[in-house]
N, C-alpha and C. Protein backbone atom coordinates (compact mmCIF):
# COMPACT_ATOMS: atom_id res chain seq x y z
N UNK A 1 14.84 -5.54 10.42
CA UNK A 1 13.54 -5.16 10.94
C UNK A 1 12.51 -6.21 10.52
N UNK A 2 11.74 -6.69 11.84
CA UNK A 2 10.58 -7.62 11.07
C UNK A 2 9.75 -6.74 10.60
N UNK A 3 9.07 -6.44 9.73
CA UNK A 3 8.09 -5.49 8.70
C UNK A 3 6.74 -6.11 9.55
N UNK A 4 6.30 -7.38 9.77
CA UNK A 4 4.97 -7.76 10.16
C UNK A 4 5.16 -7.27 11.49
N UNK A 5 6.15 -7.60 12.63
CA UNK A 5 5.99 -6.93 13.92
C UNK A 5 6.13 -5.80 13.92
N UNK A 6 6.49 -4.55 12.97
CA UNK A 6 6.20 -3.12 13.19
C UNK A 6 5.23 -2.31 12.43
N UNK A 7 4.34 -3.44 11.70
CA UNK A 7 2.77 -3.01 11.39
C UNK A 7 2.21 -2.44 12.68
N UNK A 8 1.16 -1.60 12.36
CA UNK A 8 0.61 -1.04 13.45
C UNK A 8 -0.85 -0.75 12.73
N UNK A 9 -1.93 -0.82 13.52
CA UNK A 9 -3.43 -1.09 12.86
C UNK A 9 -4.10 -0.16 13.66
N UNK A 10 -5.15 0.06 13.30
CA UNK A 10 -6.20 1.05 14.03
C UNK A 10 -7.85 0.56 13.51
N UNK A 11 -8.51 0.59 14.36
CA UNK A 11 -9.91 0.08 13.92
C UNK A 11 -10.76 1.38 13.27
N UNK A 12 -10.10 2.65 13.29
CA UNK A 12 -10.60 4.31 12.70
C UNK A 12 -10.00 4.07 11.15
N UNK A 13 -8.93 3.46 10.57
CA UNK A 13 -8.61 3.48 9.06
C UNK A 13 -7.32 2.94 9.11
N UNK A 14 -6.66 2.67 8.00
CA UNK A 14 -5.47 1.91 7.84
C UNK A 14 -5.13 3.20 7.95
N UNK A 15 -2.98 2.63 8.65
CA UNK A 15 -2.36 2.89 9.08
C UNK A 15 -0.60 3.27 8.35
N UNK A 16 -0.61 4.55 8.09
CA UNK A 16 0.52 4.64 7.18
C UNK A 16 1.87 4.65 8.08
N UNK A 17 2.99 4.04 8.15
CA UNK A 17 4.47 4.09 9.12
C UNK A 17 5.40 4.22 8.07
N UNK A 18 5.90 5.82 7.90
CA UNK A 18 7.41 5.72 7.04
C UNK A 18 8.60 5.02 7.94
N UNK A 19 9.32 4.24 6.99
CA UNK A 19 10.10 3.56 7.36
C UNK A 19 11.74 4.40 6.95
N UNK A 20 11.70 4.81 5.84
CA UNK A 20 13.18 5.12 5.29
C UNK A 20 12.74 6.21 4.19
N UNK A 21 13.21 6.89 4.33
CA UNK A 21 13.46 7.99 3.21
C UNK A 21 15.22 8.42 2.53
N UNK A 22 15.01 7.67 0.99
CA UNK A 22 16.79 8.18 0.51
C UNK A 22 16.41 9.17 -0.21
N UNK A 23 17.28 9.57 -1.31
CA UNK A 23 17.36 10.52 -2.06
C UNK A 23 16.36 10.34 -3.38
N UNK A 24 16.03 9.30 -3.32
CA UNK A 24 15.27 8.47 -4.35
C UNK A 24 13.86 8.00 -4.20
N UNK A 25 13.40 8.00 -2.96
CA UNK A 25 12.43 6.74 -2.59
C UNK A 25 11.93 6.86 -1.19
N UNK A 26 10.74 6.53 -0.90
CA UNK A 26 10.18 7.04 -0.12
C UNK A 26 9.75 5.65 0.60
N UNK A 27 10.24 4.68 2.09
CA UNK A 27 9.61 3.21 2.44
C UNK A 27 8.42 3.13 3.21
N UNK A 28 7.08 2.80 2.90
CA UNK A 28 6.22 3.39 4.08
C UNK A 28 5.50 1.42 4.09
N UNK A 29 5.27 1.58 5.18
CA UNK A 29 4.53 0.32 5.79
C UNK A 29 3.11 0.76 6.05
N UNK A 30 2.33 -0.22 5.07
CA UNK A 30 0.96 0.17 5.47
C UNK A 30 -0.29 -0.50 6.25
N UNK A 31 -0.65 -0.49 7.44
CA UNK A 31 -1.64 -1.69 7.62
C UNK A 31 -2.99 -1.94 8.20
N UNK A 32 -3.95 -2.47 7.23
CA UNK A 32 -5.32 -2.42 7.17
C UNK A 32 -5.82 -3.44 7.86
N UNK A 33 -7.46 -3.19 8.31
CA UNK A 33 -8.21 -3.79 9.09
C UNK A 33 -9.30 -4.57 7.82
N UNK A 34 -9.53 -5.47 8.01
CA UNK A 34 -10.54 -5.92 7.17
C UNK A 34 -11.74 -5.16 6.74
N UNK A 35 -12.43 -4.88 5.44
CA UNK A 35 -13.12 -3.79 5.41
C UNK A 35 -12.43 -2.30 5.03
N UNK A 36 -11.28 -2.18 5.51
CA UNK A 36 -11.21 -0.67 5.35
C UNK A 36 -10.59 -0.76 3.79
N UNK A 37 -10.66 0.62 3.30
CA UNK A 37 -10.79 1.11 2.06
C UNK A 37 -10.05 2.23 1.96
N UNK A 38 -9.07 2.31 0.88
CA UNK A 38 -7.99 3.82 0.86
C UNK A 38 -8.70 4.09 -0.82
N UNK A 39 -9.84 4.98 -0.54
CA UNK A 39 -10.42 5.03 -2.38
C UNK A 39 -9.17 5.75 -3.25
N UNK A 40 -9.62 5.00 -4.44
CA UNK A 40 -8.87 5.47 -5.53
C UNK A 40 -8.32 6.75 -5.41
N UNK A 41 -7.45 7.24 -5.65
CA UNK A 41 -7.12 9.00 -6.10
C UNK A 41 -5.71 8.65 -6.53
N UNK A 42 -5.26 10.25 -7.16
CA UNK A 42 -4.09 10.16 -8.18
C UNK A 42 -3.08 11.06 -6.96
N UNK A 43 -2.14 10.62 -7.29
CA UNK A 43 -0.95 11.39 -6.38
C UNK A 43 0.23 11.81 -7.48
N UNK A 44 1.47 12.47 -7.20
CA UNK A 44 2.24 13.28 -8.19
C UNK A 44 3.49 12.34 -8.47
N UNK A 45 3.64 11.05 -7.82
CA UNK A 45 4.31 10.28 -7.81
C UNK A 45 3.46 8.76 -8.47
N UNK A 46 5.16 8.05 -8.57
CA UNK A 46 5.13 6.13 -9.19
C UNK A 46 4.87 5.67 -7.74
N UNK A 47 4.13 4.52 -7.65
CA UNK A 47 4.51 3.47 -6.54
C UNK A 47 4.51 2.17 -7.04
N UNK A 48 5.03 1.37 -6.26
CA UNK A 48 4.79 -0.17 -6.03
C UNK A 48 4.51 -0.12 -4.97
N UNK A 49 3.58 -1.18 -4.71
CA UNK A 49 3.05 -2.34 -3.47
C UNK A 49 3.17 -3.61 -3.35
N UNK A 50 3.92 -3.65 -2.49
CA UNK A 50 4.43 -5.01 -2.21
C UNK A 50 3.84 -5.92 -1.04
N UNK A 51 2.43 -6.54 -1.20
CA UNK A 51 1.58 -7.44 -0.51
C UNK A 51 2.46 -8.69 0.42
N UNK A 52 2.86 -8.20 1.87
CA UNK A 52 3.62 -9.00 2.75
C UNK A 52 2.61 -10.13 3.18
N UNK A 53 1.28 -9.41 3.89
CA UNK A 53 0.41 -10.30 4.38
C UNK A 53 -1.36 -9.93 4.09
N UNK A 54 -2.39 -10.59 4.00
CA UNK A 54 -3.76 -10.43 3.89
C UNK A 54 -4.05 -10.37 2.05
N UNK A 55 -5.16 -10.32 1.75
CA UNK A 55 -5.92 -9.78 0.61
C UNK A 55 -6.82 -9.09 0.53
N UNK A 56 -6.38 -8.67 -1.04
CA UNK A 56 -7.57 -7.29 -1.13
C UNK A 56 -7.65 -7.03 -2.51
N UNK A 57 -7.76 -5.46 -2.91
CA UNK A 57 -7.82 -5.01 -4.11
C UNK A 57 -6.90 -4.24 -4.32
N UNK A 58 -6.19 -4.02 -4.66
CA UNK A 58 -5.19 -2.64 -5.36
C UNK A 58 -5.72 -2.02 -6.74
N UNK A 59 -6.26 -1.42 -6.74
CA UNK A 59 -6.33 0.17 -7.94
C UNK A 59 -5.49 0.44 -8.32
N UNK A 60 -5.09 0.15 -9.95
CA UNK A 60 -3.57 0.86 -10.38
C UNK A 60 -4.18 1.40 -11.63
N UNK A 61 -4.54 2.96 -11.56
CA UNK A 61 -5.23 3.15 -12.89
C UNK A 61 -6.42 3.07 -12.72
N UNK A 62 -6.87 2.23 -13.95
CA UNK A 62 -8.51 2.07 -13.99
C UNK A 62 -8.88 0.51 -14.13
N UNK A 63 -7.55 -0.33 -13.63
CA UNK A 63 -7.60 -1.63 -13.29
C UNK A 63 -7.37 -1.60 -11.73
N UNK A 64 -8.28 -3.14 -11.25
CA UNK A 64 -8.12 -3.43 -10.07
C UNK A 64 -7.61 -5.08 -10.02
N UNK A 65 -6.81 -4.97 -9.21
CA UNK A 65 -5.85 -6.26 -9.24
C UNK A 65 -6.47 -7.19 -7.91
N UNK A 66 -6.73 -7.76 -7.83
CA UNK A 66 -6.98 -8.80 -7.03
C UNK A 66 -5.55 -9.60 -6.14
N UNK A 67 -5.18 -9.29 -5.06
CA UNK A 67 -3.70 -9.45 -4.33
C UNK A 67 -3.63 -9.97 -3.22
N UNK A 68 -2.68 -11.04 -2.92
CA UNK A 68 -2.45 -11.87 -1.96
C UNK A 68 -0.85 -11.78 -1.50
N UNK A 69 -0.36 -12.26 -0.40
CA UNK A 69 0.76 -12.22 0.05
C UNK A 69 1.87 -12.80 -1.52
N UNK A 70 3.06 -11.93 -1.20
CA UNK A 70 3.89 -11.89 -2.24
C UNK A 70 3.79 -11.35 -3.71
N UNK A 71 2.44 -10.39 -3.82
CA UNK A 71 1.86 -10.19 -5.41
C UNK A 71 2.58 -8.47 -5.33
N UNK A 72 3.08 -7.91 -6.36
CA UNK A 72 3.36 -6.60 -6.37
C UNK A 72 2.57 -5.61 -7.44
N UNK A 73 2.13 -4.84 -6.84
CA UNK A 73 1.66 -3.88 -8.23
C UNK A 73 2.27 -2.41 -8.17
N UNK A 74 2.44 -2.05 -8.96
CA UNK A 74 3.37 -0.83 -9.54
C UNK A 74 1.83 0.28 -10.13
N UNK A 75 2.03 1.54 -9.89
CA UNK A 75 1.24 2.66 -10.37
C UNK A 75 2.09 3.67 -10.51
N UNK A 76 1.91 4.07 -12.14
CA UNK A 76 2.13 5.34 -12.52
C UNK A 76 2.20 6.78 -11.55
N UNK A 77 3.12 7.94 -12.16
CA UNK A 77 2.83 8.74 -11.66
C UNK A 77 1.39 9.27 -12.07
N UNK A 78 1.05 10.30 -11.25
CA UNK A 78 -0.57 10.27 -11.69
C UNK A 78 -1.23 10.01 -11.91
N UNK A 79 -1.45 8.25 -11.62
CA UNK A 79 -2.51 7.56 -12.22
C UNK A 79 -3.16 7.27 -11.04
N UNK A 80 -4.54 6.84 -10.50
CA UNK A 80 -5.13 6.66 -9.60
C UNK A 80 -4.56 5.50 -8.88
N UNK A 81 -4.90 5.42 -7.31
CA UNK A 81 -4.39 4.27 -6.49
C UNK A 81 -5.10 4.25 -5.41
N UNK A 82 -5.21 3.11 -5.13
CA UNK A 82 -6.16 2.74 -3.81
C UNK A 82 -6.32 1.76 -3.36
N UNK A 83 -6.23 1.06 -2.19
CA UNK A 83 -6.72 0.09 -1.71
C UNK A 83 -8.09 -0.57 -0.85
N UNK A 84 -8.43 -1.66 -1.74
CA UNK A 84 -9.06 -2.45 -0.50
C UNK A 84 -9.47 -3.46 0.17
N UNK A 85 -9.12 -3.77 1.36
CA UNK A 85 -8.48 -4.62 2.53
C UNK A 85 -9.93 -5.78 2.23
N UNK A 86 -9.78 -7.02 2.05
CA UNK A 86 -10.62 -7.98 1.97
C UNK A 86 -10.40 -9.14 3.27
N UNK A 87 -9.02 -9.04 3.91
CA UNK A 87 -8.79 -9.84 4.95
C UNK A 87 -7.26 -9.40 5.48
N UNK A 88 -7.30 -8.62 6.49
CA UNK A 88 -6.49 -7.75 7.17
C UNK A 88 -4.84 -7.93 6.65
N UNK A 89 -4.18 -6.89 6.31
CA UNK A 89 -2.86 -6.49 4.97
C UNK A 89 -2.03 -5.46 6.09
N UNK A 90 -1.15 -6.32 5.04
CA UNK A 90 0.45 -5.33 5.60
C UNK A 90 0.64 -5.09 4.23
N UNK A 91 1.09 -4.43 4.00
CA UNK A 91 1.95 -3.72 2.31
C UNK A 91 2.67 -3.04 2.94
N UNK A 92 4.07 -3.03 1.78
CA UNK A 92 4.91 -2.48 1.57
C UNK A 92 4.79 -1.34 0.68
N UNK A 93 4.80 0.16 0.64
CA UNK A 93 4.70 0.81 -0.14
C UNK A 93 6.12 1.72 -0.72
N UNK A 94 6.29 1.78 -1.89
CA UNK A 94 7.64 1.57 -2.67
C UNK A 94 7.32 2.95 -3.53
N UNK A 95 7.90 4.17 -2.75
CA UNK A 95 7.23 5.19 -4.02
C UNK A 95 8.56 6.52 -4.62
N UNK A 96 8.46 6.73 -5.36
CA UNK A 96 9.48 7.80 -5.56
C UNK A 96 9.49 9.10 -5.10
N UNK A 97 10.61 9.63 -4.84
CA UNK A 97 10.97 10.56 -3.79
C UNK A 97 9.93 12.00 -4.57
N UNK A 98 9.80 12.75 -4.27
CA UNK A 98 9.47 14.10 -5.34
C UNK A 98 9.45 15.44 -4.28
């Protein structure tokens, strides 16, 4: 599967596409418009993000990472997460099953 040709965007908010669900893990493709913003909040699950294309910010916690193509950041279960899109992003989102 090309991951960049089955991004899908919307000019109303970034765009979540599950890809694969195992017994373990949850694959979702995510992809933002420049400007848009997924604010911080805590969810009951771990993730990683895996930055395919664009930059932005990732929220992991109560740090914000500064991210470009190929950078990964990992968040706790329950710890806050969020993104935001500084020049239009594909991510990979990498989260555990629950």
């Amino acid at each position: 599967m090309d991951l960049l040709s089955a991004t899908e965007f919307s000019p109303t908010g970034p765009v979540k596409k599950d890809l694969m669900k195992t017994a373990g893990s949850n694959i979702v493709l995510v992809g933002l418009e420049t400007g848009q913003v997924i604010p911080p909040h805590p969810e009951p699950y771990a993730v990683v993000f895996v930055v395919l294309q664009g930059e932005g910010i990732i929220t992991a916690g109560s740090v914000e990472h500064p991210v470009k193509p190929q950078h990964l950041v990992s968040v706790k279960k329950d710890e806050n997460r969020g993104i935001r899109c500084t020049q239009r992003m594909v991510l990979l989102g990498i989260r555990e099953d629950v």
